[in-house]
PDB file of N, CA and C in Angstrom:
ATOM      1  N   UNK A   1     -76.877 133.426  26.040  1.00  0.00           N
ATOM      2  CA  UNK A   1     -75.970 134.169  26.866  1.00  0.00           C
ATOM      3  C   UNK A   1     -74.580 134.134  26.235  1.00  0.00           C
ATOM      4  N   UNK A   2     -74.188 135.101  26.757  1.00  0.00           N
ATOM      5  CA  UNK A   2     -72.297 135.248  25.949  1.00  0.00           C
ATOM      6  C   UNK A   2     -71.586 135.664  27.100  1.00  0.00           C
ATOM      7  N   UNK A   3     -70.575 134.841  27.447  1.00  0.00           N
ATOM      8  CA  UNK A   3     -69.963 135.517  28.524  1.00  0.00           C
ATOM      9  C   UNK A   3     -68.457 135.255  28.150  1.00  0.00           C
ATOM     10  N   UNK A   4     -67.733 136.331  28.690  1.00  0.00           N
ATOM     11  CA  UNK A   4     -66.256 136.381  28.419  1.00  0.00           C
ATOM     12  C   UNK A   4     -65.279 136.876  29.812  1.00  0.00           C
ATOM     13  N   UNK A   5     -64.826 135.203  29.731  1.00  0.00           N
ATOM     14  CA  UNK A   5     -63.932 134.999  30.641  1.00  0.00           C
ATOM     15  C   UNK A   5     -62.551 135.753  31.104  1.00  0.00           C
ATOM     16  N   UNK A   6     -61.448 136.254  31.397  1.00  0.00           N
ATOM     17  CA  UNK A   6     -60.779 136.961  31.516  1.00  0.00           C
ATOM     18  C   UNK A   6     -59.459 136.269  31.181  1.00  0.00           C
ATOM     19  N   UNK A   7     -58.417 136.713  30.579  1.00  0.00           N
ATOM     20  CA  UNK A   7     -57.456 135.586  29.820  1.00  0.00           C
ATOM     21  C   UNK A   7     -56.377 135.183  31.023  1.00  0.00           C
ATOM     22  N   UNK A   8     -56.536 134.418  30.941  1.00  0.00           N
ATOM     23  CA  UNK A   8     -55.425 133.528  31.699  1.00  0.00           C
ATOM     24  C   UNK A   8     -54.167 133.474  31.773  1.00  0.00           C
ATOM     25  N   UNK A   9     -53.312 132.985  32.491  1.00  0.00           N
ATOM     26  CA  UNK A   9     -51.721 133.202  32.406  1.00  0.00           C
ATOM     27  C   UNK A   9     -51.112 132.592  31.600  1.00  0.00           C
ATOM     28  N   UNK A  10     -51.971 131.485  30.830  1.00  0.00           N
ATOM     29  CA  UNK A  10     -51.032 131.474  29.027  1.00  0.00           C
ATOM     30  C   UNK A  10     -51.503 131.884  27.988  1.00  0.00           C
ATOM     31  N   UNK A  11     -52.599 133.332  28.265  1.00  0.00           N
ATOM     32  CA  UNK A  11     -53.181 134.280  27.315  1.00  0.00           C
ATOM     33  C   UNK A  11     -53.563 133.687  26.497  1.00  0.00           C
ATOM     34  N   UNK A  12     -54.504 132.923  27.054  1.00  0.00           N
ATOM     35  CA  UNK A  12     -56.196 132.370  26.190  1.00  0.00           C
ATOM     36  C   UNK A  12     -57.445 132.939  26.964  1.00  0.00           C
ATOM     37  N   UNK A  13     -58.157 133.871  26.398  1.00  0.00           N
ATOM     38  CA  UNK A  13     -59.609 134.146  26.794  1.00  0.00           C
ATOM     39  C   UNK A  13     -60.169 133.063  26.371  1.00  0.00           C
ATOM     40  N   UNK A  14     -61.019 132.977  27.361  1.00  0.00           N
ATOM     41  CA  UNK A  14     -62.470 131.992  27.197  1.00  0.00           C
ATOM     42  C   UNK A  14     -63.889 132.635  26.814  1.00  0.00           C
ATOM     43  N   UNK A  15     -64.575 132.280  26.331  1.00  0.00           N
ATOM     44  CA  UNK A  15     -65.818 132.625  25.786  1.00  0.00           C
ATOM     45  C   UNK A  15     -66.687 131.676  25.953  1.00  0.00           C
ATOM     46  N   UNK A  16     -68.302 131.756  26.457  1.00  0.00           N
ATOM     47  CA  UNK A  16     -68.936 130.704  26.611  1.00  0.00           C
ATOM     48  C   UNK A  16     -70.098 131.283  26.234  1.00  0.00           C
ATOM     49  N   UNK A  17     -70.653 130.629  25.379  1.00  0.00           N
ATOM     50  CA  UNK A  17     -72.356 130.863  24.270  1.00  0.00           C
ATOM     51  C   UNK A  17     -73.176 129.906  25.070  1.00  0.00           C
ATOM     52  N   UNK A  18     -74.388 130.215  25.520  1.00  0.00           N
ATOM     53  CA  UNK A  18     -75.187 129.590  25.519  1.00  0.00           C
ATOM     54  C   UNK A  18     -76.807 129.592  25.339  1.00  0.00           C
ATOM     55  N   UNK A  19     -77.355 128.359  25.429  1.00  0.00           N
ATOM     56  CA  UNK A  19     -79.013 129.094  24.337  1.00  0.00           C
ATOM     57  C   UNK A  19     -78.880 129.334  23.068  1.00  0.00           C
ATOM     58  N   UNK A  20     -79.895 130.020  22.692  1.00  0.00           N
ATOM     59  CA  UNK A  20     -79.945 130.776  21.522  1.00  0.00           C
ATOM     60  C   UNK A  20     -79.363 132.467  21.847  1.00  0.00           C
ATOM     61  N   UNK A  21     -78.002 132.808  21.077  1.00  0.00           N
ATOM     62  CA  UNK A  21     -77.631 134.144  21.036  1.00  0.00           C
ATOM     63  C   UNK A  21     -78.865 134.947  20.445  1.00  0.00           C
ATOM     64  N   UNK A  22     -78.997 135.737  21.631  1.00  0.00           N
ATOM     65  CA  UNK A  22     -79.878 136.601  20.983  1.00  0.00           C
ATOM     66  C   UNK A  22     -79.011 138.356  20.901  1.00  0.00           C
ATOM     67  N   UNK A  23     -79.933 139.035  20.196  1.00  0.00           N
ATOM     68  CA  UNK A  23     -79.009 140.151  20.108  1.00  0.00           C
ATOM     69  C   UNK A  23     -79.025 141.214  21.222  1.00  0.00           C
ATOM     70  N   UNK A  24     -79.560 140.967  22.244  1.00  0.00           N
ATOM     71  CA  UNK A  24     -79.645 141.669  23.603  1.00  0.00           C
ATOM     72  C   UNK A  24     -78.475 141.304  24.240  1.00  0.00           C
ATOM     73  N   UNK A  25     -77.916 139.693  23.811  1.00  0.00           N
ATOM     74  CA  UNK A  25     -77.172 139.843  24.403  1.00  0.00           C
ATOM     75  C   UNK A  25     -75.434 139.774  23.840  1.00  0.00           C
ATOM     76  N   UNK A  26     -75.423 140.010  22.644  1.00  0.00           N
ATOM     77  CA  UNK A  26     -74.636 139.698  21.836  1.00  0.00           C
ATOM     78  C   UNK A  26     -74.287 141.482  22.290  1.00  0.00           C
ATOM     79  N   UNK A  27     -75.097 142.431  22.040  1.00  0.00           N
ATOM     80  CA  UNK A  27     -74.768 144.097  21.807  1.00  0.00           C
ATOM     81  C   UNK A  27     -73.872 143.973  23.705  1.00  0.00           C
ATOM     82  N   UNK A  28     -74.807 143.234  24.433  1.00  0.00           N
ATOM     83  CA  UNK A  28     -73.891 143.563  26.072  1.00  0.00           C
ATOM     84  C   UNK A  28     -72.368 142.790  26.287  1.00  0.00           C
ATOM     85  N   UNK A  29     -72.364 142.261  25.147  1.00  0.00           N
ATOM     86  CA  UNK A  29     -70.855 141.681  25.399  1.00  0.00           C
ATOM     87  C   UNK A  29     -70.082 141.967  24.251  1.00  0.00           C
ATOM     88  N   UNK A  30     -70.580 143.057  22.957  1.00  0.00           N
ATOM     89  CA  UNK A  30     -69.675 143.470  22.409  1.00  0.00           C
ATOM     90  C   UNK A  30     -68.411 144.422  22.669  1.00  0.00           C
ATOM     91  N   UNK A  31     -68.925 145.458  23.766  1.00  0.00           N
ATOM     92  CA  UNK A  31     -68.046 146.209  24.412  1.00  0.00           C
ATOM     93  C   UNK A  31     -66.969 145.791  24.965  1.00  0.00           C
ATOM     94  N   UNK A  32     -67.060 144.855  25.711  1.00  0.00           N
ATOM     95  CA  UNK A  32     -66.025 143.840  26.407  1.00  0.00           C
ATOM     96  C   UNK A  32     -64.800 143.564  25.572  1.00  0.00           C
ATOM     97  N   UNK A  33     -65.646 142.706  24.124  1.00  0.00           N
ATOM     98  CA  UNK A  33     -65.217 142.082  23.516  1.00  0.00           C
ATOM     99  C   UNK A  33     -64.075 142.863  22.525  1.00  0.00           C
ATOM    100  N   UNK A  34     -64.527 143.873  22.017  1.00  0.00           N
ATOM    101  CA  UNK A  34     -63.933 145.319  21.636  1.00  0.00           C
ATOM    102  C   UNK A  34     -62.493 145.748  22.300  1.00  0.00           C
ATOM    103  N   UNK A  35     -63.046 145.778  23.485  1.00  0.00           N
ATOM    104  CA  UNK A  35     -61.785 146.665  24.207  1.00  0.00           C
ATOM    105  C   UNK A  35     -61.064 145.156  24.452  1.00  0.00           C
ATOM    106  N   UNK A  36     -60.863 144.002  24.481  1.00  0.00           N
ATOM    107  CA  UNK A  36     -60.309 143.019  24.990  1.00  0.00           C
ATOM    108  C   UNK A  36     -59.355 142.966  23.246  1.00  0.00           C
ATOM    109  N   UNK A  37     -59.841 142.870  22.543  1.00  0.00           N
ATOM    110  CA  UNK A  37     -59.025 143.349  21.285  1.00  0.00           C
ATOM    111  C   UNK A  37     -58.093 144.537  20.914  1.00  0.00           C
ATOM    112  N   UNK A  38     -58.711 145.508  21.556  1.00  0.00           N
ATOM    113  CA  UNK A  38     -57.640 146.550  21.710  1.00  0.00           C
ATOM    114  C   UNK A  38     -56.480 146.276  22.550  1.00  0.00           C
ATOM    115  N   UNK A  39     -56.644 145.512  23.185  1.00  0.00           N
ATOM    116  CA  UNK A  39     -55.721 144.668  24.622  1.00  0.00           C
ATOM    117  C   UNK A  39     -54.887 143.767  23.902  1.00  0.00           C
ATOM    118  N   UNK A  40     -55.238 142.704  23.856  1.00  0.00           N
ATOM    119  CA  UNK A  40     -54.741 141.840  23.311  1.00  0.00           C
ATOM    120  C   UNK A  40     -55.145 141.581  21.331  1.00  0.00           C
ATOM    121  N   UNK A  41     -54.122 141.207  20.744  1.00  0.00           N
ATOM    122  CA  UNK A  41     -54.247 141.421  19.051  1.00  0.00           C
ATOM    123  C   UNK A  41     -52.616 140.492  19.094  1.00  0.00           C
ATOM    124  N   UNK A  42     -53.259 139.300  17.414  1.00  0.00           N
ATOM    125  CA  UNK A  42     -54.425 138.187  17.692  1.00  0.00           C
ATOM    126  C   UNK A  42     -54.467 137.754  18.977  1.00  0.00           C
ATOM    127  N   UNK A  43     -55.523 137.137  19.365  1.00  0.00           N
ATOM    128  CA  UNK A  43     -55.995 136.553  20.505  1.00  0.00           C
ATOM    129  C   UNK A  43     -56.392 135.014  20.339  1.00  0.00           C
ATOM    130  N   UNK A  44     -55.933 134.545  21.889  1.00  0.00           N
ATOM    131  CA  UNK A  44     -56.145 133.287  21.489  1.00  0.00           C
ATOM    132  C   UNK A  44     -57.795 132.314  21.998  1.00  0.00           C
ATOM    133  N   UNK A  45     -58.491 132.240  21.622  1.00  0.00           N
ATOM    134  CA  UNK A  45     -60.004 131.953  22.152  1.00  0.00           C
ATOM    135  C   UNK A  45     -60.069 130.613  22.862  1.00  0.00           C
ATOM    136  N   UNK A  46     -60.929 129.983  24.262  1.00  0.00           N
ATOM    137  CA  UNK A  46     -61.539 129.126  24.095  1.00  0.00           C
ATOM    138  C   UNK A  46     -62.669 129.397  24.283  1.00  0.00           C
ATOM    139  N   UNK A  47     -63.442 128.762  22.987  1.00  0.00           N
ATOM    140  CA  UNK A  47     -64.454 128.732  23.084  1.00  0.00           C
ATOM    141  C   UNK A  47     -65.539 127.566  23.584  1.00  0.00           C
ATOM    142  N   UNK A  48     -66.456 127.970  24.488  1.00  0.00           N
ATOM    143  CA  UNK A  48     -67.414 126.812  24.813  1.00  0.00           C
ATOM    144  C   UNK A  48     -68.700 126.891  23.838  1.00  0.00           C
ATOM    145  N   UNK A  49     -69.189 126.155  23.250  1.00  0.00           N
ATOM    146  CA  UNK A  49     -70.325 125.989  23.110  1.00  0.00           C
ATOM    147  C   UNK A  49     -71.015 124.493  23.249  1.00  0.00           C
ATOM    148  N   UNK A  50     -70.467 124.198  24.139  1.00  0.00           N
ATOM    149  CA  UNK A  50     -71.263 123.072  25.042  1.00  0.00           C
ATOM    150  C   UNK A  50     -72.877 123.172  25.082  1.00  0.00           C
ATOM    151  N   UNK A  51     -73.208 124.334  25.249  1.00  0.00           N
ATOM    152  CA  UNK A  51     -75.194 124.348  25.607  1.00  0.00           C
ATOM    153  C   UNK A  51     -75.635 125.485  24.058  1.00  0.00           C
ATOM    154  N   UNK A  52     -74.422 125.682  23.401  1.00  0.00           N
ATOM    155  CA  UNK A  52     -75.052 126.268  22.131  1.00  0.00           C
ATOM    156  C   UNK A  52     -75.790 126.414  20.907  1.00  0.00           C
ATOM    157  N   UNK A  53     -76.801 126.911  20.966  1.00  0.00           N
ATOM    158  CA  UNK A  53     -77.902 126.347  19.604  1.00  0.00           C
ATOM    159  C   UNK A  53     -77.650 127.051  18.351  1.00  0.00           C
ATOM    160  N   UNK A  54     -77.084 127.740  18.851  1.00  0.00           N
ATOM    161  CA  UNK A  54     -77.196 129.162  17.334  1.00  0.00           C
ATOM    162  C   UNK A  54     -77.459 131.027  17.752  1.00  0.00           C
ATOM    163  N   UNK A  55     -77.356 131.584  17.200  1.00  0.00           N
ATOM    164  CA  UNK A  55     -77.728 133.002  17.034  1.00  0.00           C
ATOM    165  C   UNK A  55     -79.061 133.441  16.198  1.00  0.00           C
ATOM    166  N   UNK A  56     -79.607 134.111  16.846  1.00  0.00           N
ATOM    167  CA  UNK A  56     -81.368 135.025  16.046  1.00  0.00           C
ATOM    168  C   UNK A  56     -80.454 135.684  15.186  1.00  0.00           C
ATOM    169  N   UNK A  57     -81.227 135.849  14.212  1.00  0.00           N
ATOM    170  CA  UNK A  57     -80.788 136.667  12.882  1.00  0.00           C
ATOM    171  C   UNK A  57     -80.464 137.933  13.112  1.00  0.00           C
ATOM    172  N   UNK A  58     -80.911 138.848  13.902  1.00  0.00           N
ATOM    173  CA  UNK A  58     -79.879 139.976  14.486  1.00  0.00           C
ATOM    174  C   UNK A  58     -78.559 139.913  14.683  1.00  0.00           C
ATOM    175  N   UNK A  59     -78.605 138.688  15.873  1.00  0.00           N
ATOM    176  CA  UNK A  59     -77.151 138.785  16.625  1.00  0.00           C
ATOM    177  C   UNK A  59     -76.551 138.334  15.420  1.00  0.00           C
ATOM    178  N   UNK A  60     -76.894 137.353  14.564  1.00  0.00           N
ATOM    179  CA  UNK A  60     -75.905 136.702  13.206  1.00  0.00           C
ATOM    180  C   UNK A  60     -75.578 137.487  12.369  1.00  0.00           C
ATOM    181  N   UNK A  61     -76.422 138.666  12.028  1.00  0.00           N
ATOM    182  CA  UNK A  61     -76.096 139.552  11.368  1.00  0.00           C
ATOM    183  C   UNK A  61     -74.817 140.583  12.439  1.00  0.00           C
ATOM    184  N   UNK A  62     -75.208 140.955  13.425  1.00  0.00           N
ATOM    185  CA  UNK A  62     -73.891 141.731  14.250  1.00  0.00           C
ATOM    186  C   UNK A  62     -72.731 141.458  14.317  1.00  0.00           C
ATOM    187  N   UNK A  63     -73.158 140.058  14.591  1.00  0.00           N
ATOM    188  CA  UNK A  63     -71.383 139.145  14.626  1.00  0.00           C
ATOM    189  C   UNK A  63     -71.238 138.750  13.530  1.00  0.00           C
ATOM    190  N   UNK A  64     -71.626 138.692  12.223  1.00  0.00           N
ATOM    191  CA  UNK A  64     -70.780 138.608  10.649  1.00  0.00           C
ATOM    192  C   UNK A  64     -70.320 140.100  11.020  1.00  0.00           C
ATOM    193  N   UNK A  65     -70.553 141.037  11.281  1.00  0.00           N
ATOM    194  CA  UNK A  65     -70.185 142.572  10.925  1.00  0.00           C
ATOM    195  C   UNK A  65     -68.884 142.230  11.933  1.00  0.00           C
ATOM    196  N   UNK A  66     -68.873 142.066  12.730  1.00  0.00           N
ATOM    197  CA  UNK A  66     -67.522 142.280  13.985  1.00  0.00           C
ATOM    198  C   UNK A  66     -66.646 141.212  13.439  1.00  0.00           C
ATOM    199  N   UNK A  67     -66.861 140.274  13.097  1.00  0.00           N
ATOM    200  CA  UNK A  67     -66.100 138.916  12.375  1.00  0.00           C
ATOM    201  C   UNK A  67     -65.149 139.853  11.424  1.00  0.00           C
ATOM    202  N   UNK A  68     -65.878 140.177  10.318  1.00  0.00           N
ATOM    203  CA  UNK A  68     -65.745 140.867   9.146  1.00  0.00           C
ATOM    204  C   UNK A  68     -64.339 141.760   9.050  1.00  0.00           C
ATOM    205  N   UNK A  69     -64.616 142.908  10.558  1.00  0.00           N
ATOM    206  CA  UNK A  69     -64.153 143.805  10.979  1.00  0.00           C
ATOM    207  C   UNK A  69     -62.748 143.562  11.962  1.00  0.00           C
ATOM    208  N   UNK A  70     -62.945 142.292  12.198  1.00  0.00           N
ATOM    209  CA  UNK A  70     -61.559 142.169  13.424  1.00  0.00           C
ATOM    210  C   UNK A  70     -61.157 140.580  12.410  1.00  0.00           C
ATOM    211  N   UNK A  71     -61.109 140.412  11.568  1.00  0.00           N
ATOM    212  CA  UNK A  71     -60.193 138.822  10.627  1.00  0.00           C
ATOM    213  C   UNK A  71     -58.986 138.507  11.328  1.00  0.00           C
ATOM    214  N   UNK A  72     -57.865 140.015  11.522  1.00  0.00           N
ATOM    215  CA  UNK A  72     -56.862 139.625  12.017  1.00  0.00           C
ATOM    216  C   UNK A  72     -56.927 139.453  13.645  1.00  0.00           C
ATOM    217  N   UNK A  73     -57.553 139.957  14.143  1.00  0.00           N
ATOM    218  CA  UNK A  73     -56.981 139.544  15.557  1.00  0.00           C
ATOM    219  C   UNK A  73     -57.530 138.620  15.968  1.00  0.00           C
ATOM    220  N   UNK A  74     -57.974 137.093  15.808  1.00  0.00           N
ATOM    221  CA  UNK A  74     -57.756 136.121  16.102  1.00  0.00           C
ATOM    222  C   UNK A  74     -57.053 135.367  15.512  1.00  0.00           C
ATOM    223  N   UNK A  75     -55.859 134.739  16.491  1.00  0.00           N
ATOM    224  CA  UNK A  75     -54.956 133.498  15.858  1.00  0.00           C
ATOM    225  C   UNK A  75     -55.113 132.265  15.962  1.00  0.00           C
ATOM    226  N   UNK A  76     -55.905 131.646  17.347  1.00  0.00           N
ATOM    227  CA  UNK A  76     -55.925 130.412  16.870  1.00  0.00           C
ATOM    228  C   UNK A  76     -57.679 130.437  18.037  1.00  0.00           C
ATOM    229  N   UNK A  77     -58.494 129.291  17.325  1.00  0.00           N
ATOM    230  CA  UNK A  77     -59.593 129.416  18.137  1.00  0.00           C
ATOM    231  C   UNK A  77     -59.996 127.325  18.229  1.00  0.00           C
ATOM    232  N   UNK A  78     -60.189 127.336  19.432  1.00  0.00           N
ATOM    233  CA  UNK A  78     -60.882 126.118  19.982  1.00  0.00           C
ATOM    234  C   UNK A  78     -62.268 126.305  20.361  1.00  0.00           C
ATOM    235  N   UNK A  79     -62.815 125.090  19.863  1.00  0.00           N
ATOM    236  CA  UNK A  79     -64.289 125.239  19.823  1.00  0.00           C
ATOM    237  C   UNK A  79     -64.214 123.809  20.794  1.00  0.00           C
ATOM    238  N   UNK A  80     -65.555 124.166  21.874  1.00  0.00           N
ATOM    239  CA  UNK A  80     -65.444 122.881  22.720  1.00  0.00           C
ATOM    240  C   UNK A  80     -67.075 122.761  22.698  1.00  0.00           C
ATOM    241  N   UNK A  81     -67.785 121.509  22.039  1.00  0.00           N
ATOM    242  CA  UNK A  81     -68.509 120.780  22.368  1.00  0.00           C
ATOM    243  C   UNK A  81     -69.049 120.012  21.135  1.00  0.00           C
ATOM    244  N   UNK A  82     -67.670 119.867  20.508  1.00  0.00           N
ATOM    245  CA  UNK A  82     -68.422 118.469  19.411  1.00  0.00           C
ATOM    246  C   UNK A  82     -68.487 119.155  17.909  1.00  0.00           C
ATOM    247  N   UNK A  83     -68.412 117.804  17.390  1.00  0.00           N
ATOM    248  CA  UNK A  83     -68.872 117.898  16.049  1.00  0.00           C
ATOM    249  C   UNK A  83     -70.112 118.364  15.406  1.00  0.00           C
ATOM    250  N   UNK A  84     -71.044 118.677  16.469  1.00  0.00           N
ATOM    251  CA  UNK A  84     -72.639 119.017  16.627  1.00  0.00           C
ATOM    252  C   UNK A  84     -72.483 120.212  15.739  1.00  0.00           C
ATOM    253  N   UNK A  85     -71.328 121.183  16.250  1.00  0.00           N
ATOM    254  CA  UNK A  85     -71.508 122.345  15.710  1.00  0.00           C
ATOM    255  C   UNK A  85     -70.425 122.554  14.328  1.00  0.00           C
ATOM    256  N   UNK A  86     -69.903 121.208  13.701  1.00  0.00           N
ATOM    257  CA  UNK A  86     -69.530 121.497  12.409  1.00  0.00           C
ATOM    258  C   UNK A  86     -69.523 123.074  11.748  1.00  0.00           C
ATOM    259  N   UNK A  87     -70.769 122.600  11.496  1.00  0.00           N
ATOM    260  CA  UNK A  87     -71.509 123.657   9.897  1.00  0.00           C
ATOM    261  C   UNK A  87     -71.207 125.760  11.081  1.00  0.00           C
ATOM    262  N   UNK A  88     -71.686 125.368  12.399  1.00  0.00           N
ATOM    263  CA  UNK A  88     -71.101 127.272  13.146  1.00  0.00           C
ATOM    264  C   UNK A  88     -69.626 126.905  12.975  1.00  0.00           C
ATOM    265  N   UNK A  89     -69.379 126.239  13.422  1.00  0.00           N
ATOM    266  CA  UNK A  89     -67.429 126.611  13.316  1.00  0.00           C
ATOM    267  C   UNK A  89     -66.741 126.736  11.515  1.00  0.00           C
ATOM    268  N   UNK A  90     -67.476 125.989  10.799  1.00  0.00           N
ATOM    269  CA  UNK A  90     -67.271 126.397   8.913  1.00  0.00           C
ATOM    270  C   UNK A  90     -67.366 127.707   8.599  1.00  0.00           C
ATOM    271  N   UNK A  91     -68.882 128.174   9.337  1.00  0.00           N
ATOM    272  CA  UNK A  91     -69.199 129.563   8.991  1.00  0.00           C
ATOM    273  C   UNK A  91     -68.105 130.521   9.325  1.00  0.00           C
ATOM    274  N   UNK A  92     -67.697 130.538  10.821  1.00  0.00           N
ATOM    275  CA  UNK A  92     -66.819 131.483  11.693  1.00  0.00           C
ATOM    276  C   UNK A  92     -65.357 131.206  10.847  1.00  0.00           C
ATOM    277  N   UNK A  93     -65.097 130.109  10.556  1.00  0.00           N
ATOM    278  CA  UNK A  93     -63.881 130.056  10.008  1.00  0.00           C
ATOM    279  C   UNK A  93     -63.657 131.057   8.534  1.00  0.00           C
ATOM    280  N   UNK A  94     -64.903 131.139   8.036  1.00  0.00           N
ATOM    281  CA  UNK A  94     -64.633 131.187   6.833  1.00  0.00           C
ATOM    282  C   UNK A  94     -65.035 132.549   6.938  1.00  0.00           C
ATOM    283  N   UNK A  95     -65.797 133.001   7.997  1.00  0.00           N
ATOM    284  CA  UNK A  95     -65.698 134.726   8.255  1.00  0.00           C
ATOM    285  C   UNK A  95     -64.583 135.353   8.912  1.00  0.00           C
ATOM    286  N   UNK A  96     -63.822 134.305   9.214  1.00  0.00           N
ATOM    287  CA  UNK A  96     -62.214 134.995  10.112  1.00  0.00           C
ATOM    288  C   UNK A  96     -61.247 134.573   9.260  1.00  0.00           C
ATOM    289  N   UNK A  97     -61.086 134.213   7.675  1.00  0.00           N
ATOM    290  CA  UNK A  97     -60.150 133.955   6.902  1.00  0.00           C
ATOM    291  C   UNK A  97     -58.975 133.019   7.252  1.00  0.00           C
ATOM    292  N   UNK A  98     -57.873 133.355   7.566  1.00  0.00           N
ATOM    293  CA  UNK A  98     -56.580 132.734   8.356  1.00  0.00           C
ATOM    294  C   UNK A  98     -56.626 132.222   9.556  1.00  0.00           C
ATOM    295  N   UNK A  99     -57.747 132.359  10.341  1.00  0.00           N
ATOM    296  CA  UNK A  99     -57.549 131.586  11.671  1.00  0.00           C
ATOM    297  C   UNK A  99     -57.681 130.177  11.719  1.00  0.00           C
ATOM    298  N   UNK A 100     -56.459 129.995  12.689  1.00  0.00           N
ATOM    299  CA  UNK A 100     -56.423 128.453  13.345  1.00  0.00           C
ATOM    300  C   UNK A 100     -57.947 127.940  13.992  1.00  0.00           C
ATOM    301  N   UNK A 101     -58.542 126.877  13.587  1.00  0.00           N
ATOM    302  CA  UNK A 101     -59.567 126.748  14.686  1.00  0.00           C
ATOM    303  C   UNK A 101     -59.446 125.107  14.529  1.00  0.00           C
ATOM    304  N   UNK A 102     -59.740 124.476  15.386  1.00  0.00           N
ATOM    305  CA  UNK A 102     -60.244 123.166  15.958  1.00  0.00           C
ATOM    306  C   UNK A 102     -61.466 122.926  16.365  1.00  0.00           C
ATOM    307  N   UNK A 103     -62.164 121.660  16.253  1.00  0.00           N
ATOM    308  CA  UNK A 103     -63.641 121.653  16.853  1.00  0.00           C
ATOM    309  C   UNK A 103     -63.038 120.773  18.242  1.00  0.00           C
ATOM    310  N   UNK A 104     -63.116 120.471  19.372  1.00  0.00           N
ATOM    311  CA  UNK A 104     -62.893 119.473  20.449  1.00  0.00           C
ATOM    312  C   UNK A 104     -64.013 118.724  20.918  1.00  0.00           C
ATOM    313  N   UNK A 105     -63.929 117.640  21.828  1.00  0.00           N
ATOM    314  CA  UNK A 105     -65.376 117.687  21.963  1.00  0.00           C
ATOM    315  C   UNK A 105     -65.104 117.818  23.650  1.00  0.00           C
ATOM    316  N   UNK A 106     -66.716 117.949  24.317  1.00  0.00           N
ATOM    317  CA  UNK A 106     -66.526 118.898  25.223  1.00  0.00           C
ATOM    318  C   UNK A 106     -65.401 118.278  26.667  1.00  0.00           C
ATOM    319  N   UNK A 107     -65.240 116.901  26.389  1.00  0.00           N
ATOM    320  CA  UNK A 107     -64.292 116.126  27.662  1.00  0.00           C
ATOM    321  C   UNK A 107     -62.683 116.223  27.557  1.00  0.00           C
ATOM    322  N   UNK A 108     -62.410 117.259  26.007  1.00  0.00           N
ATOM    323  CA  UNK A 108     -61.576 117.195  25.752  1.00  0.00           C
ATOM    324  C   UNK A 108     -60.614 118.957  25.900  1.00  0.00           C
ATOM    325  N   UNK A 109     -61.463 119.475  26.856  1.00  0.00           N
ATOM    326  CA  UNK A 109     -60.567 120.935  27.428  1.00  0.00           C
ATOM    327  C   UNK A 109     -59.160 120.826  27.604  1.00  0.00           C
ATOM    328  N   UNK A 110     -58.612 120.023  27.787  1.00  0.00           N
ATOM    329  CA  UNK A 110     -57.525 120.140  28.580  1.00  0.00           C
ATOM    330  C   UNK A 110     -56.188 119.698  27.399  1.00  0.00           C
ATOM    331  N   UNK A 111     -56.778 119.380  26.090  1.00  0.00           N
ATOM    332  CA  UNK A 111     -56.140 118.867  24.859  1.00  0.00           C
ATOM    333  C   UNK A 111     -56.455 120.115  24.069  1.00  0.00           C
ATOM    334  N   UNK A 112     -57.367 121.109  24.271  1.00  0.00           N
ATOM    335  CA  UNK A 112     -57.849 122.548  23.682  1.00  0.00           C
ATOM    336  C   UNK A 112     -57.165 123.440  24.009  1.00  0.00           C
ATOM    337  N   UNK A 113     -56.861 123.524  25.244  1.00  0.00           N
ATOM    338  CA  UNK A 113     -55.644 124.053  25.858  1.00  0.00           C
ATOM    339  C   UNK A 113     -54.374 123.896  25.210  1.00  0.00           C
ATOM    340  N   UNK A 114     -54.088 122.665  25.078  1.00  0.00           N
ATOM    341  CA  UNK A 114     -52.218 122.233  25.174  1.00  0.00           C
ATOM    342  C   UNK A 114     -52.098 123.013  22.830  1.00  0.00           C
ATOM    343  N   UNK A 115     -53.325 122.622  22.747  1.00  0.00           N
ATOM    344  CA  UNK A 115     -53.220 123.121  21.250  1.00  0.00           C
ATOM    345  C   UNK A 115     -52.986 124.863  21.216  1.00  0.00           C
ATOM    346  N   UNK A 116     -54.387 125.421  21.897  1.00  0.00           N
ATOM    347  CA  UNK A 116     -53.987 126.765  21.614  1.00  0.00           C
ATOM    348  C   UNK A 116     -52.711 127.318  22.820  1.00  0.00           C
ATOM    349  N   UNK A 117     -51.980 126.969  23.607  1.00  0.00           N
ATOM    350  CA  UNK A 117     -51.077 126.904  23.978  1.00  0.00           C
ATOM    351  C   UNK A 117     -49.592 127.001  23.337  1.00  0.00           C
ATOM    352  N   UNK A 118     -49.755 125.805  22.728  1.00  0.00           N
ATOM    353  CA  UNK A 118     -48.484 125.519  21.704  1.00  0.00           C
ATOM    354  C   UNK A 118     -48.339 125.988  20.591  1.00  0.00           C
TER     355      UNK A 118
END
């Protein structure tokens, strides 16, 4: 599942992955995700992947293409649930060039915040 939270009053969207991304549901939250970029540019993410396993080779292939395609409009991104997901947050980093990212672990929201905040 992919769901996208609505940005908050210190303009951080939230994003929350969970399961295995598959591409059914990666295509129903690209639209969102799209026009929330047309909105806001860079953007500031939190991301959950607390219950996240990975993406099916579809959706991985869709989201390298949208990664690819939007580099600049993310500025800084928090990843919340651990060091588990190292090696996805290397990948994403290194498909979004210049972005800020942090890994947190998941008790630590409120220090994910004060970062992409500041």
């Amino acid at each position: 599942m992919f769901k996208i939270m609505p940005i908050n009053e210190d303009g951080v969207v939230g994003m929350k992955l969970t399961g295995t991304l598959r591409d059914a549901d990666y295509q129903a939250a690209a639209p969102d995700l799209e026009e929330l970029l047309t909105r806001v540019s860079p953007v500031r993410v939190l991301l959950d992947w607390e219950d996240f396993e990975g993406w099916d080779e579809e959706a991985a292939a869709h989201a390298f293409h949208f990664r690819m395609s939007h580099r600049s409009d993310f500025e800084r991104i928090a990843i919340l649930g651990g060091h588990r997901h190292e090696e996805n947050a290397k990948k994403l980093a290194e498909d979004l060039g210049e972005v800020e990212m942090r890994l947190f672990d998941i008790d630590e929201r409120d220090a994910a915040m004060a970062w992409l905040t500041g």
